[in-house]
PDB file of N, CA and C in Angstrom:
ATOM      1  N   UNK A   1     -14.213  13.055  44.076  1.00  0.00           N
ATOM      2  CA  UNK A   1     -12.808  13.315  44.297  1.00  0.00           C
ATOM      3  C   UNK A   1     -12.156  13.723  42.987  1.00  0.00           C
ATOM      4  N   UNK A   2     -11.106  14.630  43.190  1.00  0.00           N
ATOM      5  CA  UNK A   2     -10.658  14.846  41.718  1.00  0.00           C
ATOM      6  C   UNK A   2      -9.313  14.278  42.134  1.00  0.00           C
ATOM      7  N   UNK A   3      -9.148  13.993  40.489  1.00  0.00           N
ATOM      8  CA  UNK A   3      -7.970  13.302  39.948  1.00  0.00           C
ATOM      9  C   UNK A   3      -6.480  13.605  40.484  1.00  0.00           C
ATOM     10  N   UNK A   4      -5.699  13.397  41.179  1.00  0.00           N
ATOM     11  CA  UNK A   4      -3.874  14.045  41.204  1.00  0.00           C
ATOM     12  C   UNK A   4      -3.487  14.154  39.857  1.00  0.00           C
ATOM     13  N   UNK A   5      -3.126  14.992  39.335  1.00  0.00           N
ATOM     14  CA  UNK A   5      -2.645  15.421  38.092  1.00  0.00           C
ATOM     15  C   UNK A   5      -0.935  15.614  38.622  1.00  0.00           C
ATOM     16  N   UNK A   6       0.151  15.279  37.383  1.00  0.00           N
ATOM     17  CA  UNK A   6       1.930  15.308  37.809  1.00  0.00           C
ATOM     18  C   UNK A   6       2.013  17.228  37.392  1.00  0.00           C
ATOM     19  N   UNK A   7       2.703  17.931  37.785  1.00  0.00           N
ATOM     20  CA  UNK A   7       3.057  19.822  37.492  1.00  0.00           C
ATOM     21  C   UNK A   7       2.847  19.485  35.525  1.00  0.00           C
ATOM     22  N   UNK A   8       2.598  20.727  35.423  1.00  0.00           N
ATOM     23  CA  UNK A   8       2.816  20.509  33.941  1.00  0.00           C
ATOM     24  C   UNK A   8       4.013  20.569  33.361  1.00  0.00           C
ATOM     25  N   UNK A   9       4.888  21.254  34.171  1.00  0.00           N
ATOM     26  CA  UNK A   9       6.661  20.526  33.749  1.00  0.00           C
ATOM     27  C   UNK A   9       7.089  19.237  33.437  1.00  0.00           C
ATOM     28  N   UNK A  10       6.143  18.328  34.406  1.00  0.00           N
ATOM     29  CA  UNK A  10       6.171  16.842  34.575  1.00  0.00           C
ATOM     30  C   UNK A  10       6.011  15.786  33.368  1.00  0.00           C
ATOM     31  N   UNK A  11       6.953  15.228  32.911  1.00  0.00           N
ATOM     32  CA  UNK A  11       7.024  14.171  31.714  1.00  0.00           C
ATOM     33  C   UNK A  11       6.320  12.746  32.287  1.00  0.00           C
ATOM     34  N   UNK A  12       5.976  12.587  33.075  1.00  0.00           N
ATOM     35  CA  UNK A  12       5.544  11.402  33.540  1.00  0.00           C
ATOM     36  C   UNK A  12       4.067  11.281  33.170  1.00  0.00           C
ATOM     37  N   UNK A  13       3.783   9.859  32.270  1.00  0.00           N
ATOM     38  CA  UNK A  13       2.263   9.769  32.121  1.00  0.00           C
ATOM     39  C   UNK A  13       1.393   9.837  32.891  1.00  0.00           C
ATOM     40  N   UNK A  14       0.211   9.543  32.581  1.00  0.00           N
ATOM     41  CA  UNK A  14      -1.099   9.747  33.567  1.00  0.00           C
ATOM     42  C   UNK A  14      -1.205   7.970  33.032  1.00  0.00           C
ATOM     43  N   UNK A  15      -1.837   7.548  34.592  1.00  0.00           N
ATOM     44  CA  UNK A  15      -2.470   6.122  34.565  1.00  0.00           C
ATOM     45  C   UNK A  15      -3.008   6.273  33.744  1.00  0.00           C
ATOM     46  N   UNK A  16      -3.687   5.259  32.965  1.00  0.00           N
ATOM     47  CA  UNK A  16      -4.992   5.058  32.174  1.00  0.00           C
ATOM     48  C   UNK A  16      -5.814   3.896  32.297  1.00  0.00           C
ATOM     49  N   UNK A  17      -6.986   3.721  32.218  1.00  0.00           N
ATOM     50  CA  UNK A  17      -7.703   2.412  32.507  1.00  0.00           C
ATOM     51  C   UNK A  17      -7.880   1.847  30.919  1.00  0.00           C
ATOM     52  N   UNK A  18      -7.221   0.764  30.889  1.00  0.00           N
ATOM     53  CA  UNK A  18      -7.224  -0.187  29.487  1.00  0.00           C
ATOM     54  C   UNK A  18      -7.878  -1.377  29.925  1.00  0.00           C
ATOM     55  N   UNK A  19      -9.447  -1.537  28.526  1.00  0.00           N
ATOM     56  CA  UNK A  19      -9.895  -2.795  29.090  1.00  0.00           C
ATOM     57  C   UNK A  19      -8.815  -4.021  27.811  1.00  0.00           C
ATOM     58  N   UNK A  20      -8.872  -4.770  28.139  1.00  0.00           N
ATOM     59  CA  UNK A  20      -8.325  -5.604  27.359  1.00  0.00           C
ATOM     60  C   UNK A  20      -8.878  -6.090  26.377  1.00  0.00           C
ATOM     61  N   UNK A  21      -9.929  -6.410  26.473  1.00  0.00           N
ATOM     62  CA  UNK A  21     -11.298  -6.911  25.433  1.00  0.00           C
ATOM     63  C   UNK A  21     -11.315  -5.890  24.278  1.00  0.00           C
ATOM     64  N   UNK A  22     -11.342  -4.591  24.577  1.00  0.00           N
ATOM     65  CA  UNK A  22     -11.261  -4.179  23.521  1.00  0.00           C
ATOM     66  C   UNK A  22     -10.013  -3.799  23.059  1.00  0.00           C
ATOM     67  N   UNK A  23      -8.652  -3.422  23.586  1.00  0.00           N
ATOM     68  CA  UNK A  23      -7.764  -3.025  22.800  1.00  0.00           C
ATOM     69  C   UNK A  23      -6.380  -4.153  23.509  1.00  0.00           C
ATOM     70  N   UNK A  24      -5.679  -5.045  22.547  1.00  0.00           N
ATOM     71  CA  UNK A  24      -4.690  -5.600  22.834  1.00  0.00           C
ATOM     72  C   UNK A  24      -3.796  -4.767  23.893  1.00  0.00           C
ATOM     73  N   UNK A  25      -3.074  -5.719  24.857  1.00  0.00           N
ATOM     74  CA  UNK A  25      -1.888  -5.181  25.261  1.00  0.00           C
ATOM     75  C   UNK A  25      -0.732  -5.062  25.322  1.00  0.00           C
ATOM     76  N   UNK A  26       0.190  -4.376  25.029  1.00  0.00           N
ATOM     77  CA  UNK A  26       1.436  -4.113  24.846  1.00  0.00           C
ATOM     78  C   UNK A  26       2.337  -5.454  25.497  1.00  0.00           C
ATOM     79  N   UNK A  27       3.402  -5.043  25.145  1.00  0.00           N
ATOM     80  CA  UNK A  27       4.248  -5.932  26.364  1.00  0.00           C
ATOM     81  C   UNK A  27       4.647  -5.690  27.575  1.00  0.00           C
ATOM     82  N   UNK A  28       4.527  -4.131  27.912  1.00  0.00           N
ATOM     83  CA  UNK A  28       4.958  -3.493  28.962  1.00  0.00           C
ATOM     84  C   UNK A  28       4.168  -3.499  29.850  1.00  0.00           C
ATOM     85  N   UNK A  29       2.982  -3.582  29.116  1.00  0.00           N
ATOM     86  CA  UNK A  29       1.685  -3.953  30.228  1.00  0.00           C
ATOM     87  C   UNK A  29       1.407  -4.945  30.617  1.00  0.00           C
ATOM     88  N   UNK A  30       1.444  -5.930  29.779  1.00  0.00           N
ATOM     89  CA  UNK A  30       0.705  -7.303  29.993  1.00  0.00           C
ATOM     90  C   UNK A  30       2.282  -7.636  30.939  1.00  0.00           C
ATOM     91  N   UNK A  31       3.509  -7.641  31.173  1.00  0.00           N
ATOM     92  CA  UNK A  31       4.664  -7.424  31.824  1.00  0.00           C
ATOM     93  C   UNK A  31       4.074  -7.000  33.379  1.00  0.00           C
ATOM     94  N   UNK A  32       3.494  -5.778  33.399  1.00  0.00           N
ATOM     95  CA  UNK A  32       3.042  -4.818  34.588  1.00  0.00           C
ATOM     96  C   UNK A  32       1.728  -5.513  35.237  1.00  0.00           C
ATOM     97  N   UNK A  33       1.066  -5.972  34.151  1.00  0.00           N
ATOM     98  CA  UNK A  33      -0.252  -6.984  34.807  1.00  0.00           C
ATOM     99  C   UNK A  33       0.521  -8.204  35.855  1.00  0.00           C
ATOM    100  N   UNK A  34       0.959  -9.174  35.222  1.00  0.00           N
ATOM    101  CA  UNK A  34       2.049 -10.307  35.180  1.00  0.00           C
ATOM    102  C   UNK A  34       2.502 -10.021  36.704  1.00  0.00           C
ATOM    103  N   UNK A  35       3.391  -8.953  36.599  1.00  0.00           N
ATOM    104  CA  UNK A  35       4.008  -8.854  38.194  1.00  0.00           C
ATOM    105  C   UNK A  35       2.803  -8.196  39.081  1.00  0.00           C
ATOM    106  N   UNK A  36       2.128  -7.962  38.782  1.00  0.00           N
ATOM    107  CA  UNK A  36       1.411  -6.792  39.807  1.00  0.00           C
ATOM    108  C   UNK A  36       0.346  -8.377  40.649  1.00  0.00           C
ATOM    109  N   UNK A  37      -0.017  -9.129  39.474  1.00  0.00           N
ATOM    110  CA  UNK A  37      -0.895 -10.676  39.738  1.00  0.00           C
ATOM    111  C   UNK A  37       0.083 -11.682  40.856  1.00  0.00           C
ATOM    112  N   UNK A  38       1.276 -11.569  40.181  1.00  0.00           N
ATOM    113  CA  UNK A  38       2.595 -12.204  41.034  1.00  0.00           C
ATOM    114  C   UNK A  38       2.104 -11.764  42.289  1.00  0.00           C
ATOM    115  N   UNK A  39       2.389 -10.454  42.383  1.00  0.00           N
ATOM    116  CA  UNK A  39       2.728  -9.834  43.891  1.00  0.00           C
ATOM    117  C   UNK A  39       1.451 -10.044  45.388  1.00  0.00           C
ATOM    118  N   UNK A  40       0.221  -9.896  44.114  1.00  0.00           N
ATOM    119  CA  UNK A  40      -1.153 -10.255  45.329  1.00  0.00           C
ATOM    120  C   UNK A  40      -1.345 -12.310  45.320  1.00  0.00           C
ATOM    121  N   UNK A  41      -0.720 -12.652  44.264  1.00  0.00           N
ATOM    122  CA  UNK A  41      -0.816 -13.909  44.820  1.00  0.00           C
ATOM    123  C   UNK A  41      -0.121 -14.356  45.774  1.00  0.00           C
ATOM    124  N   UNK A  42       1.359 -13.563  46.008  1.00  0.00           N
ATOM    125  CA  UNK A  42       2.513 -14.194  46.918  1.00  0.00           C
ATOM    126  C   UNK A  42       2.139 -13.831  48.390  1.00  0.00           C
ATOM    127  N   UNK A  43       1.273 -12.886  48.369  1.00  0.00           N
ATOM    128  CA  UNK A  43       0.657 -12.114  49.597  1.00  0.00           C
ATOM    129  C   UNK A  43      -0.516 -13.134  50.028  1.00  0.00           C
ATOM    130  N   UNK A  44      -1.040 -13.424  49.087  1.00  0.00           N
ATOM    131  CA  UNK A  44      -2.538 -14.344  49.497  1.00  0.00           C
ATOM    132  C   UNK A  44      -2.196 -15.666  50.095  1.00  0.00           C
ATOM    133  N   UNK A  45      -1.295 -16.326  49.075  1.00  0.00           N
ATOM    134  CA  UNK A  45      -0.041 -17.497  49.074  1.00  0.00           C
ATOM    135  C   UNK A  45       0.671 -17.444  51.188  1.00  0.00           C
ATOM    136  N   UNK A  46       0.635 -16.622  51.529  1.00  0.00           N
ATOM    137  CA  UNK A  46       1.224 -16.503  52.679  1.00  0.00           C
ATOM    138  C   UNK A  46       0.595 -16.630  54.041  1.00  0.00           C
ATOM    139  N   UNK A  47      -0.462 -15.470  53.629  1.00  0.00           N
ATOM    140  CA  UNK A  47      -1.882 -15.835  54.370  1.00  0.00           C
ATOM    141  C   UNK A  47      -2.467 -16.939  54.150  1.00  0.00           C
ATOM    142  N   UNK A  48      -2.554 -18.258  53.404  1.00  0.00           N
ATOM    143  CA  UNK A  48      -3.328 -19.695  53.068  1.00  0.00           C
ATOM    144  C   UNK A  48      -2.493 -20.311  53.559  1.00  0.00           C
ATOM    145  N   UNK A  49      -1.116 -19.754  53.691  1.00  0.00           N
ATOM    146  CA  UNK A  49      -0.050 -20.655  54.144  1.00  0.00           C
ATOM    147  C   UNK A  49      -0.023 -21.115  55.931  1.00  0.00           C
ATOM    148  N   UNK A  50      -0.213 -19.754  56.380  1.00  0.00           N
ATOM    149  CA  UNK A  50      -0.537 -19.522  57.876  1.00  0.00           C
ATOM    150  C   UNK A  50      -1.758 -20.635  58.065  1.00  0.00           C
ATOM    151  N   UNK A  51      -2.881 -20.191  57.478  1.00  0.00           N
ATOM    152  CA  UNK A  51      -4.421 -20.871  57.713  1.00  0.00           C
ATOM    153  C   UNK A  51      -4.114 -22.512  57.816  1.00  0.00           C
ATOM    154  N   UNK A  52      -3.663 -23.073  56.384  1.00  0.00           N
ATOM    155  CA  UNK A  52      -3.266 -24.438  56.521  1.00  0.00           C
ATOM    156  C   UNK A  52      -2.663 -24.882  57.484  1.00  0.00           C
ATOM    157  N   UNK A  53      -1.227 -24.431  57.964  1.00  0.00           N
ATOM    158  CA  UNK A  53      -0.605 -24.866  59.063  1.00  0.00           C
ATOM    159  C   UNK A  53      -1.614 -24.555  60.534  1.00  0.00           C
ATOM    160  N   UNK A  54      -2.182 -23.781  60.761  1.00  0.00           N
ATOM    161  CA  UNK A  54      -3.157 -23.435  62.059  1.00  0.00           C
ATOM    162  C   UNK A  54      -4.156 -24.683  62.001  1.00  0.00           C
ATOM    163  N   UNK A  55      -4.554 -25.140  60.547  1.00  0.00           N
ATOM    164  CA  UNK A  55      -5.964 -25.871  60.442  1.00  0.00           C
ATOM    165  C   UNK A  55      -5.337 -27.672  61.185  1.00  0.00           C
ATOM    166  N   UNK A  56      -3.962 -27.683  60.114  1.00  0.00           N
ATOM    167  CA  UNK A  56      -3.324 -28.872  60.129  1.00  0.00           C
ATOM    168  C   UNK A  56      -3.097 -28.846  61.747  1.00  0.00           C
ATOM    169  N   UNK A  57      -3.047 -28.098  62.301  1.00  0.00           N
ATOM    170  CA  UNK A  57      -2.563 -28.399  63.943  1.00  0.00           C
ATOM    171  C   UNK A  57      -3.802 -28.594  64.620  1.00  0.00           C
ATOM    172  N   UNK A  58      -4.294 -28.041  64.442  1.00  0.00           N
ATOM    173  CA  UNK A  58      -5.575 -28.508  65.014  1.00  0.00           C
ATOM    174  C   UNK A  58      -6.055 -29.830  64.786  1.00  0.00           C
ATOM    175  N   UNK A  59      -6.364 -30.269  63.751  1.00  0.00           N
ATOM    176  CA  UNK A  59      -6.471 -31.573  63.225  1.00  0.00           C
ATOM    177  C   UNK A  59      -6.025 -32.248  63.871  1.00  0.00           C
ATOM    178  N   UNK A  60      -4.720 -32.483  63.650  1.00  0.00           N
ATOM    179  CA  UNK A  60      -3.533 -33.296  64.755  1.00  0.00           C
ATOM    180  C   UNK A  60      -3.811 -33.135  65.700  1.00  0.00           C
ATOM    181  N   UNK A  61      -3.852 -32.232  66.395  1.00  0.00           N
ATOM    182  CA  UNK A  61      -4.173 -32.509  67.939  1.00  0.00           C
ATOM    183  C   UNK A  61      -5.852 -33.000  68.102  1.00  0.00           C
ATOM    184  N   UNK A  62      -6.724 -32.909  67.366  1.00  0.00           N
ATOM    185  CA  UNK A  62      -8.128 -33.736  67.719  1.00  0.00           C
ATOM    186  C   UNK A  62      -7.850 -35.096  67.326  1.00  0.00           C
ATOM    187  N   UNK A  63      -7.247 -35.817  66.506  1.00  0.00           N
ATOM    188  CA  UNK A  63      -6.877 -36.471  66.044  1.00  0.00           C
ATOM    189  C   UNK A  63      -6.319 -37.442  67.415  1.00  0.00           C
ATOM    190  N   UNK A  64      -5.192 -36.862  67.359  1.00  0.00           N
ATOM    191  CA  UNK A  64      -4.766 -37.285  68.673  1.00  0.00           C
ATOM    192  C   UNK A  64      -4.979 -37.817  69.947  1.00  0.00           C
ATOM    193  N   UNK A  65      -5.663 -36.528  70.093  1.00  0.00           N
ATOM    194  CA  UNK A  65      -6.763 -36.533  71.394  1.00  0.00           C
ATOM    195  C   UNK A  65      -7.744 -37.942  71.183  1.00  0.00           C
ATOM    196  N   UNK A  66      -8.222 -38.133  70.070  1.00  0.00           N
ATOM    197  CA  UNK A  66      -9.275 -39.167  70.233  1.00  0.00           C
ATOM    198  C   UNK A  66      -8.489 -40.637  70.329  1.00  0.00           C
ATOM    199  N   UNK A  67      -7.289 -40.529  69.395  1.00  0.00           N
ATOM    200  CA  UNK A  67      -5.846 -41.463  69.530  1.00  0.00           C
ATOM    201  C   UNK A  67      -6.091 -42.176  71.522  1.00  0.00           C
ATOM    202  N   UNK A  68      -5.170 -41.129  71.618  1.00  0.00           N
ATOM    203  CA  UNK A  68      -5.272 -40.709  72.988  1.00  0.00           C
ATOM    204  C   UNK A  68      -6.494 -41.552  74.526  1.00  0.00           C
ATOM    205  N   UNK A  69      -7.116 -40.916  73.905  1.00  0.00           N
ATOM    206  CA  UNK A  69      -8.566 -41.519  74.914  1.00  0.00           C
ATOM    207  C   UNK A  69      -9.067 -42.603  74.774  1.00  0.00           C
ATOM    208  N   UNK A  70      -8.990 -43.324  73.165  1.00  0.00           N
ATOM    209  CA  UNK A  70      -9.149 -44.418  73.173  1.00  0.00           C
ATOM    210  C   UNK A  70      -8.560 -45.214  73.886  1.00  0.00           C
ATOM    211  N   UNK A  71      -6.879 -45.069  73.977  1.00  0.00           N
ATOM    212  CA  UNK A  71      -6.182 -46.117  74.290  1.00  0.00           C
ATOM    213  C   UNK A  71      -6.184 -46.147  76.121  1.00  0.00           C
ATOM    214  N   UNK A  72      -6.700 -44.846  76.589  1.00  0.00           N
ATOM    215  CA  UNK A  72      -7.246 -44.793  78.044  1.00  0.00           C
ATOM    216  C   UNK A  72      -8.196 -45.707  78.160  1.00  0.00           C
ATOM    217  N   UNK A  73      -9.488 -45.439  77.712  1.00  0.00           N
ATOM    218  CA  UNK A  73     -10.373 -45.968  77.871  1.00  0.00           C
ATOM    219  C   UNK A  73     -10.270 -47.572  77.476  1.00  0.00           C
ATOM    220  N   UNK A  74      -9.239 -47.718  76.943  1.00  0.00           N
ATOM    221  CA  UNK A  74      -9.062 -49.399  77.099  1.00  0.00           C
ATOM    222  C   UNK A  74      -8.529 -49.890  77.904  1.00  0.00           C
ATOM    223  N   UNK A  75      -7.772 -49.282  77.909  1.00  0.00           N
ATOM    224  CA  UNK A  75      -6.758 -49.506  79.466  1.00  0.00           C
ATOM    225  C   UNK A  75      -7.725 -49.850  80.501  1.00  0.00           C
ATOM    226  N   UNK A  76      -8.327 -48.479  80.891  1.00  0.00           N
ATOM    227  CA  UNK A  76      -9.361 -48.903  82.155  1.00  0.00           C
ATOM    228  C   UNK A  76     -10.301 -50.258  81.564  1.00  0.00           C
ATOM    229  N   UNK A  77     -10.826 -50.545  80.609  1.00  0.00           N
ATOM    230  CA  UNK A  77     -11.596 -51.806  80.155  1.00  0.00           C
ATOM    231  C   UNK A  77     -10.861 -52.715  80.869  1.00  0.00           C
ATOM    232  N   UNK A  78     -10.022 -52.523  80.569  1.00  0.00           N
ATOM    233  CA  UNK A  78      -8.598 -53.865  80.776  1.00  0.00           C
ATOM    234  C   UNK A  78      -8.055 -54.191  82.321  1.00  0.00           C
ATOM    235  N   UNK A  79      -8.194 -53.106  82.997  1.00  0.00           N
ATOM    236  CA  UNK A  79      -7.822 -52.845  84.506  1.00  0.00           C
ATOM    237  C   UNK A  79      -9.210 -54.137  84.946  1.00  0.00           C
ATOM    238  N   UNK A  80     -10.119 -53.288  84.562  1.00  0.00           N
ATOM    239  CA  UNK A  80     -11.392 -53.198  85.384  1.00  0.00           C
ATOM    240  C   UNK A  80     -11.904 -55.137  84.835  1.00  0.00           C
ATOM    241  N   UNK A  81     -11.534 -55.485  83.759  1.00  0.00           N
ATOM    242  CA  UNK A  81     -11.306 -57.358  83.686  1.00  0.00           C
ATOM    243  C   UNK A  81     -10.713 -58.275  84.246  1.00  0.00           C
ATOM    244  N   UNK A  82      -8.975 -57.615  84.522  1.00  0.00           N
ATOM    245  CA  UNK A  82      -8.558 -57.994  85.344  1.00  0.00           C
ATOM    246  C   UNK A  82      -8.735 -58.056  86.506  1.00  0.00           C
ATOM    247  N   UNK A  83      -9.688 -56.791  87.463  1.00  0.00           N
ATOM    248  CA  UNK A  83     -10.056 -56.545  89.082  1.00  0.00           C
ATOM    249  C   UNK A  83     -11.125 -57.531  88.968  1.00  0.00           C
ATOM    250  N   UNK A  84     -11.796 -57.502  87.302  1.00  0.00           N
ATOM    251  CA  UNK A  84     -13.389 -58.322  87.866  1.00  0.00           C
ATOM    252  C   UNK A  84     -12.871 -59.927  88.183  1.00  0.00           C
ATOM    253  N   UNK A  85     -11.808 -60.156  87.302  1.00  0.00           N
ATOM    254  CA  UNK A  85     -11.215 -61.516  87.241  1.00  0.00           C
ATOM    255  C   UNK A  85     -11.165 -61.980  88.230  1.00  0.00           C
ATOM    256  N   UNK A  86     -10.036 -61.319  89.469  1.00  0.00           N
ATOM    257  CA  UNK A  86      -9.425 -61.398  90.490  1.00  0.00           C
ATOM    258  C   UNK A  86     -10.478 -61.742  91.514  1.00  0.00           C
ATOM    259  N   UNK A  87     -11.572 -60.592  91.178  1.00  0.00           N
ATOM    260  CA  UNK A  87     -12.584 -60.928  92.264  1.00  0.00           C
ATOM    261  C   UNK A  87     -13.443 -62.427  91.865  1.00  0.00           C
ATOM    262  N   UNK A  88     -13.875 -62.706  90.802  1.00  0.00           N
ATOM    263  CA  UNK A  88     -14.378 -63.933  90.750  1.00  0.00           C
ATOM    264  C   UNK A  88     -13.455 -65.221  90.913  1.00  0.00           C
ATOM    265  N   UNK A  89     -12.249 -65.359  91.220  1.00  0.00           N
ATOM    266  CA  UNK A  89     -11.394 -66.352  91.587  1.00  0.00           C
ATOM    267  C   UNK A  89     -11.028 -66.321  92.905  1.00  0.00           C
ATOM    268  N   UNK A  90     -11.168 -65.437  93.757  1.00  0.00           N
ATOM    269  CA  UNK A  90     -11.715 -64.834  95.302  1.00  0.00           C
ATOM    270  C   UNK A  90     -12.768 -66.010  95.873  1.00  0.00           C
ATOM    271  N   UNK A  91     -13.921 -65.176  95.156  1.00  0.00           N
ATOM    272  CA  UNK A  91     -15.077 -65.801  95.047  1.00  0.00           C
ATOM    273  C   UNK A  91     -15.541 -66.923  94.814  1.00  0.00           C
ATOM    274  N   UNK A  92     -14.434 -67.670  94.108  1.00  0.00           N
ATOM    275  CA  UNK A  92     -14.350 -68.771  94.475  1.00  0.00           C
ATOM    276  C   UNK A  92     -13.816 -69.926  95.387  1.00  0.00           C
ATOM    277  N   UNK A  93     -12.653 -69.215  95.872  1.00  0.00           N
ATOM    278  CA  UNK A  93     -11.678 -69.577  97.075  1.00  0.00           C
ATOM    279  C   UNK A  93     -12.573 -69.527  98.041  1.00  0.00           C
ATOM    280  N   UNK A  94     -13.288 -68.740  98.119  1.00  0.00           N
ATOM    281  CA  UNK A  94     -13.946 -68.902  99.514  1.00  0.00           C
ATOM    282  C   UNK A  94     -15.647 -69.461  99.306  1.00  0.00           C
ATOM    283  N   UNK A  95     -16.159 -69.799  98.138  1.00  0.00           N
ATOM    284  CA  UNK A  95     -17.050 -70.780  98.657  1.00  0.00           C
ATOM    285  C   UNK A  95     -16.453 -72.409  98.817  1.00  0.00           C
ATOM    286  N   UNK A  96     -15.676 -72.478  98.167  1.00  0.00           N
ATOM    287  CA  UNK A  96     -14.800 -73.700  97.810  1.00  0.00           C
ATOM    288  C   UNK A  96     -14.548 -74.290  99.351  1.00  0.00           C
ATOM    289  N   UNK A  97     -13.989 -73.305 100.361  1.00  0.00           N
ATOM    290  CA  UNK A  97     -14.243 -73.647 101.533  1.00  0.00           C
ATOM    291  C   UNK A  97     -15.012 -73.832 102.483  1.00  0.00           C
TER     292      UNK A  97
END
């Protein structure tokens, strides 16, 4: 691919690729780095933001759910002591006679 070049009327620089390692950077750059790092973190920052809240709900609701079923499944424990109760005091009323 070749390069977009600005008209040659055009006062506007050409990008340039600066490694840092070898040549210090200005202030205007290390400025232009600075916000440009800002801008993909606030973007990334938004998307992790979504993920967490989706993950956290989920959680909570398994969480829950097991909350939940436990306190069913005791319940019926609890039903089913009391019916056994009932029936062995039955069971006794009537050999008793």
């Amino acid at each position: 691919m070749s390069q977009k070049r600005p008209p040659e009327d055009s006062k506007a620089p050409l990008a340039q690729r600066i490694d840092p390692k070898k040549e210090p950077l200005n202030q205007e750059q290390a400025s232009y780095i600075r916000r440009a790092e800002f801008a993909q973190w606030q973007n990334k920052f938004k998307k992790m933001r979504a993920r967490n809240i989706v993950t956290g709900l989920s959680i909570g609701a398994v969480v829950i759910g097991i909350y939940g079923y436990t306190f069913y499944s005791i319940s019926q424990e609890k039903f089913l002591d009391d019916l056994e109760s009932e029936a062995k005091l039955a069971r006794t009323r009537t050999s008793a006679n």
